[in-house]
Protein backbone atom coordinates (compact mmCIF):
# COMPACT_ATOMS: atom_id res chain seq x y z
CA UNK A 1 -19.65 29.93 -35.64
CA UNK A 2 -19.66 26.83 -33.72
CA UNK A 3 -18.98 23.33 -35.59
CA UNK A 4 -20.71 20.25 -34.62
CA UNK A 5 -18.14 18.82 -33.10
CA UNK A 6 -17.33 21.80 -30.74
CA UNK A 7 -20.73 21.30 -29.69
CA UNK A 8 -20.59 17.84 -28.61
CA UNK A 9 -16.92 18.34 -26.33
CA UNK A 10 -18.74 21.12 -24.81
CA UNK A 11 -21.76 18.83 -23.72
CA UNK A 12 -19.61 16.30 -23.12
CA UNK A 13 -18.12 18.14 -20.84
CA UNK A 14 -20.51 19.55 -19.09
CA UNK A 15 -22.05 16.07 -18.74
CA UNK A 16 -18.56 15.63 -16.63
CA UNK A 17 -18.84 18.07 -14.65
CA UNK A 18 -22.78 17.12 -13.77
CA UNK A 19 -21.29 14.11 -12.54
CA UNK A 20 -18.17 15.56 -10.35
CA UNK A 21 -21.12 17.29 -8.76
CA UNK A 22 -23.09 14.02 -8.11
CA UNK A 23 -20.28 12.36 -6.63
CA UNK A 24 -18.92 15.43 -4.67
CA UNK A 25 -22.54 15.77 -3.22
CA UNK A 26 -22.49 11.81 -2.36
CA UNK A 27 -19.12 11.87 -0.77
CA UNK A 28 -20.33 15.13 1.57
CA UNK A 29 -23.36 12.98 2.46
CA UNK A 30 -20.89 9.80 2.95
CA UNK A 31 -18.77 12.07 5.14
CA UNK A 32 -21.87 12.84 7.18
CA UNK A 33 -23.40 9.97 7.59
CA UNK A 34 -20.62 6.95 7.91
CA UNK A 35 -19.79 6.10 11.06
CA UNK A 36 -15.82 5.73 11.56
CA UNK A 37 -12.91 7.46 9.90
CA UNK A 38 -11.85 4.39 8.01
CA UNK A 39 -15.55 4.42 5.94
CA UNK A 40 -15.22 8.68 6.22
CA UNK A 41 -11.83 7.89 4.28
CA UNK A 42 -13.05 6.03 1.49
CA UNK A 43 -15.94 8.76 1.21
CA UNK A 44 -13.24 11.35 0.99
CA UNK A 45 -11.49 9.26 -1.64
CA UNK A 46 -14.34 9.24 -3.44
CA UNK A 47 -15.15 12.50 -3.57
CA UNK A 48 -11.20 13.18 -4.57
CA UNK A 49 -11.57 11.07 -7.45
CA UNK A 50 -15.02 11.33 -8.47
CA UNK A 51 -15.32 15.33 -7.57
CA UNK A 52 -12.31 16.41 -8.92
CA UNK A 53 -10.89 14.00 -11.68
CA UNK A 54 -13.81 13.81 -13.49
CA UNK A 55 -15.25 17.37 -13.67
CA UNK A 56 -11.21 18.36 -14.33
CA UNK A 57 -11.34 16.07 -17.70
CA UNK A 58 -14.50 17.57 -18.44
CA UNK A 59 -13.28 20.92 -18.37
CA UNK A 60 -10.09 20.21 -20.31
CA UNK A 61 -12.55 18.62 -23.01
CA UNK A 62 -14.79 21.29 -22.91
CA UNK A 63 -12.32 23.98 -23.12
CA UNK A 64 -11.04 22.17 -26.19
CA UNK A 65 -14.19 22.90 -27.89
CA UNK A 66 -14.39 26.44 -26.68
CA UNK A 67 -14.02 28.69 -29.66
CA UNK A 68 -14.25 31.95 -27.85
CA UNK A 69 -10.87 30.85 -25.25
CA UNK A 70 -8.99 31.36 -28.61
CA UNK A 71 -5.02 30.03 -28.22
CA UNK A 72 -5.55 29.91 -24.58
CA UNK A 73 -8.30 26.81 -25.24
CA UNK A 74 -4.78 24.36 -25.45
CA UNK A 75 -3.71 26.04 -22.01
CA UNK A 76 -6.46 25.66 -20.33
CA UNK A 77 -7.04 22.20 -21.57
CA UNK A 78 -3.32 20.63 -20.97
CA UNK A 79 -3.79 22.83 -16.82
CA UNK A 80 -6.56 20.57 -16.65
CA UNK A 81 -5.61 17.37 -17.92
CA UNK A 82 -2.30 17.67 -15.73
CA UNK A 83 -3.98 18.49 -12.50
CA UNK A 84 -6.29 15.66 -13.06
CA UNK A 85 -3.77 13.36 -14.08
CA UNK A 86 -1.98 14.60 -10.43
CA UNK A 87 -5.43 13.92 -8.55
CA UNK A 88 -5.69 10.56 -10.28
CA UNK A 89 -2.34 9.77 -9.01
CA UNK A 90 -2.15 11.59 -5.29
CA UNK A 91 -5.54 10.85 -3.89
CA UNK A 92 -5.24 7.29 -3.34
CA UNK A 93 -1.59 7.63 -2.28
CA UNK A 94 -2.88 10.01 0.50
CA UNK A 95 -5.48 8.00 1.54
CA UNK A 96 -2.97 5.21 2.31
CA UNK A 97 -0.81 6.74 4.25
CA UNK A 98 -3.78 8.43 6.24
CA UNK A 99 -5.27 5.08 6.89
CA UNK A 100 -1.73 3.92 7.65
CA UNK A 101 -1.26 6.15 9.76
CA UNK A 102 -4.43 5.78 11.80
CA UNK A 103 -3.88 2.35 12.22
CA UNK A 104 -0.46 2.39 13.51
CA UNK A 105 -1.48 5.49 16.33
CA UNK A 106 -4.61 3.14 17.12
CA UNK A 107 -6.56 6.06 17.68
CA UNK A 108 -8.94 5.37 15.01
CA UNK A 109 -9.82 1.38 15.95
CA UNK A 110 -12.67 0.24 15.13
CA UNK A 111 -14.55 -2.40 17.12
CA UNK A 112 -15.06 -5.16 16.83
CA UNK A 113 -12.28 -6.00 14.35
CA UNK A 114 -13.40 -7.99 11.56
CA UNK A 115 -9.57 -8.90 9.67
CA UNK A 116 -6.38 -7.16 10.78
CA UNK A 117 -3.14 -7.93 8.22
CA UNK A 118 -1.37 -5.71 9.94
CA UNK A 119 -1.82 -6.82 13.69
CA UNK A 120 -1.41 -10.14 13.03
CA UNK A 121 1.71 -9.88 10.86
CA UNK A 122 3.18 -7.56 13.85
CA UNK A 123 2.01 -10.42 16.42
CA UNK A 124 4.16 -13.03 13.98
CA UNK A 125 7.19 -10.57 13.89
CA UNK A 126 7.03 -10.48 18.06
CA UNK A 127 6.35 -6.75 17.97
CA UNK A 128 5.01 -5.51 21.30
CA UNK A 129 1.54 -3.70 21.10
């Protein structure tokens, strides 16, 4: 039989989860909808961070209060927790060096340019375009 408290990391889980989904479904719409890859990246960061990190710590607590995983509860749990922890620290990392990237091929400019560190600190340096 269930405790109490098996109950509530199971709903708090699932809570988790229900809000992985929101922000997976908000970063699909955001990669829809925005209108250059620059915005499209931070709407695919989003949805790396919110749509994965968050349901993945909501599935290592829920499996935590999973009575019927048995030994395997810890397994699943610590799987989880690690892959989230990776996610947590990837995504943004990724990001960068698509941006980065981007911006140095120029393929991805966006027009008109509101601030440009990068430009101007290659214009400084007497770096050719």
């Amino acid at each position: 039989m269930a405790s109490t408290l098996d109950w509530v990391l199971v709903s708090i889980g699932e809570i988790l989860v229900a809000i992985g989904v929101f922000f997976d479904i908000v970063a699909a719409i955001g990669m829809l909808r925005f209108p250059n890859f620059f915005v499209r990246l931070h709407a695919a960061t989003i949805g790396a961070i919110g749509g994965a990190f968050v349901p993945l710590i909501g599935v290592a607590i829920m499996s935590v209060g999973c009575d019927f995983l048995g030994r395997y509860r810890f397994f699943i749990a610590g799987a989880a927790a690690v892959t989230a922890v990776l996610i947590l620290i990837l995504a943004p990392v990724g990001s960068h060096v698509l941006a980065k990237a981007a911006h140095e091929s120029r393929t991805a400019v966006v027009q008109p340019k509101v601030v440009d560190h990068l430009e101007e600190d290659r214009m400084t340096r007497g770096e050719e375009k």
